[in-house]
C-alpha atoms as a PDB file:
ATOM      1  CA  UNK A   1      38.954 -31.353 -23.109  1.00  0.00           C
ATOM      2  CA  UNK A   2      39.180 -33.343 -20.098  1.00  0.00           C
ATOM      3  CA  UNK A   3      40.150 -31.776 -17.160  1.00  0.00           C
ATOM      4  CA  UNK A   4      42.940 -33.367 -14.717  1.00  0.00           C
ATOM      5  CA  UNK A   5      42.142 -35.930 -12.314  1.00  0.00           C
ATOM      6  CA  UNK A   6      41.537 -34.341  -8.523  1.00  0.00           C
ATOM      7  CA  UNK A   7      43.997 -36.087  -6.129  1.00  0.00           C
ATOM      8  CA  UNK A   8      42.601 -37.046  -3.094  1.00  0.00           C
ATOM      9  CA  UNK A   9      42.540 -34.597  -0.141  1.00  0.00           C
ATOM     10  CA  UNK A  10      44.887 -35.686   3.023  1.00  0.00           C
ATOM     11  CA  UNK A  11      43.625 -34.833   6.752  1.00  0.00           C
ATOM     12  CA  UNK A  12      46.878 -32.408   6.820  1.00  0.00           C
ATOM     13  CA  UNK A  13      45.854 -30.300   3.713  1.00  0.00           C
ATOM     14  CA  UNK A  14      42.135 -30.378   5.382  1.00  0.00           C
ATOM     15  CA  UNK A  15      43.544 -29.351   8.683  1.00  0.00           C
ATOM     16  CA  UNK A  16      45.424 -26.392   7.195  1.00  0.00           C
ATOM     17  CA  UNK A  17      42.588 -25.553   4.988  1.00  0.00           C
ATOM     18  CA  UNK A  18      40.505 -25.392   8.058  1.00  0.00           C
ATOM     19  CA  UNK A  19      42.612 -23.519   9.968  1.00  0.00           C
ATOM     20  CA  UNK A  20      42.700 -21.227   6.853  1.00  0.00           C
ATOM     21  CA  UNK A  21      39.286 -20.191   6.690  1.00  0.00           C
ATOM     22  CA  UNK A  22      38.744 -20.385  10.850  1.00  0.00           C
ATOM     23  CA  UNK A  23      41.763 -17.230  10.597  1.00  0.00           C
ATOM     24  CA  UNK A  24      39.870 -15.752   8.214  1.00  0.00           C
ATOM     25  CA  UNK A  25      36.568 -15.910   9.916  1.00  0.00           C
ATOM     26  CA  UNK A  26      37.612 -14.757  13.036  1.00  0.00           C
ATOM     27  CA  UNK A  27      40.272 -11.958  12.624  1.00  0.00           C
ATOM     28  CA  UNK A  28      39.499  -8.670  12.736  1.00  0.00           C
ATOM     29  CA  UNK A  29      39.604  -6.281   9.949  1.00  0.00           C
ATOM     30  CA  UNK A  30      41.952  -3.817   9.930  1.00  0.00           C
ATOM     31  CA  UNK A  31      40.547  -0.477  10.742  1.00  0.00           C
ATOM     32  CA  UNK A  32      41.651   2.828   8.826  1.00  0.00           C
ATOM     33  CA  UNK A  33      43.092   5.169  11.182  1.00  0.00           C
ATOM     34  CA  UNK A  34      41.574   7.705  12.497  1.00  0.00           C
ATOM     35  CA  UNK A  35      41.809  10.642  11.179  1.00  0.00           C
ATOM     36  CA  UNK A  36      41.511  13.539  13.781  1.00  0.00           C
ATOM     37  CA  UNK A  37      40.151  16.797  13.031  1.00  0.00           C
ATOM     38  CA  UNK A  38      42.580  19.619  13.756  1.00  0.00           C
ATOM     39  CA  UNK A  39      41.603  23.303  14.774  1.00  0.00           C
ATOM     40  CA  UNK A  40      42.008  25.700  12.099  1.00  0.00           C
ATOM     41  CA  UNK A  41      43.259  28.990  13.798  1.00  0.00           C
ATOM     42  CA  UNK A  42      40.857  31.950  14.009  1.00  0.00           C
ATOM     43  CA  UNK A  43      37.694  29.495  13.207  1.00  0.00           C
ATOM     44  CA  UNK A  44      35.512  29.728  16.127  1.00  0.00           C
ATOM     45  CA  UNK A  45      32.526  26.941  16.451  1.00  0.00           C
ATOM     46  CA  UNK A  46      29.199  28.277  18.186  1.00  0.00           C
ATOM     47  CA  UNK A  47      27.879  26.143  21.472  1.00  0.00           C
ATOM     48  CA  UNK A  48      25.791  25.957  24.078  1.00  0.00           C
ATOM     49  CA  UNK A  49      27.289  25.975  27.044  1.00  0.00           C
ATOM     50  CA  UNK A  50      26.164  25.967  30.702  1.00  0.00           C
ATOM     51  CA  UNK A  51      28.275  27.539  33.091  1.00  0.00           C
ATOM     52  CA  UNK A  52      27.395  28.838  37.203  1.00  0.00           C
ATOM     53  CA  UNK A  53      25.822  32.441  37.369  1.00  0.00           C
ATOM     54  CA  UNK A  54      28.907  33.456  39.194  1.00  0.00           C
ATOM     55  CA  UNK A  55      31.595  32.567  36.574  1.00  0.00           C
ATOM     56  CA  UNK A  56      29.568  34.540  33.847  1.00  0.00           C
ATOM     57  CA  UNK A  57      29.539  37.476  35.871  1.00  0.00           C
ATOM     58  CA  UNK A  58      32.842  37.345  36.288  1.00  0.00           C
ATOM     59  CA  UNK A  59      33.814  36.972  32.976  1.00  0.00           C
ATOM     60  CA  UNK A  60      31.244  39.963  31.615  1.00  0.00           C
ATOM     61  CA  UNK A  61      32.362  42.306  34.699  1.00  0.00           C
ATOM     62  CA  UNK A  62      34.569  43.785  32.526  1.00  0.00           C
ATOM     63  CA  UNK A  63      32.623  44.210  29.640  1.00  0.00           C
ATOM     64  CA  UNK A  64      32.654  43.312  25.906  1.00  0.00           C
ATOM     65  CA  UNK A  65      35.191  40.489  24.743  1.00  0.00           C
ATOM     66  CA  UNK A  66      33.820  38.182  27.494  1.00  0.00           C
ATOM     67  CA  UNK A  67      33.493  35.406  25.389  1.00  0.00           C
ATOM     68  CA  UNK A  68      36.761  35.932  23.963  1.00  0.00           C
ATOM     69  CA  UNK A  69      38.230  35.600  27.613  1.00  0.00           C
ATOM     70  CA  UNK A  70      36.592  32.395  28.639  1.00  0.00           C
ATOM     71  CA  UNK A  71      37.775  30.606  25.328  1.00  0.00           C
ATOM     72  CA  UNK A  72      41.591  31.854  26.356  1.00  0.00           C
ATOM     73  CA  UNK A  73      40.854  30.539  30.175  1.00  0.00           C
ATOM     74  CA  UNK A  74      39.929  27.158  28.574  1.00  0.00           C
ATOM     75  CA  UNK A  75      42.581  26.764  26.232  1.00  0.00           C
ATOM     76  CA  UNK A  76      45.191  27.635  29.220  1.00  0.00           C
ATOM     77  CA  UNK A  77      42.795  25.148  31.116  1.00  0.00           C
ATOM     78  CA  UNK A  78      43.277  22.480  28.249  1.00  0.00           C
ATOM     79  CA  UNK A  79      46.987  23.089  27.897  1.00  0.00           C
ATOM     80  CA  UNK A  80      46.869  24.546  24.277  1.00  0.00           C
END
């Protein structure tokens, strides 16, 4: 079988076929979005955390569920 004769190329189909693979080359993939982690309720997450001498005290003065009392002071801190 004998395959078609190739027509000859024109500077306008060369210039779009550049232009073509130049887009190609030099746009950016599109990401996947982000998928953000949301707080289950109740789950708690154990850190280190550094805080001033004086702001522990505070918080232990009056006794157990001190760490239960700075998590509610940062989440009316963060706005949650």
């Amino acid at each position: 079988m004998s395959q078609p004769p190739r027509r000859p190329r024109t500077l306008n189909d060369a210039r779009t076929e550049a232009e073509a693979a130049f887009k190609k080359a030099t746009t950016k993939p599109v990401e996947a979005p982000v998928v953000q982690k949301r707080a289950l309720p109740g789950i708690k997450e154990m850190v280190s955390l550094r805080i001033d001498q004086d702001v522990l005290e505070h918080f232990q003065g009056d006794g157990p569920g001190w760490q239960d009392r700075i998590n509610a002071a940062l989440r009316k801190a963060a706005g949650l």
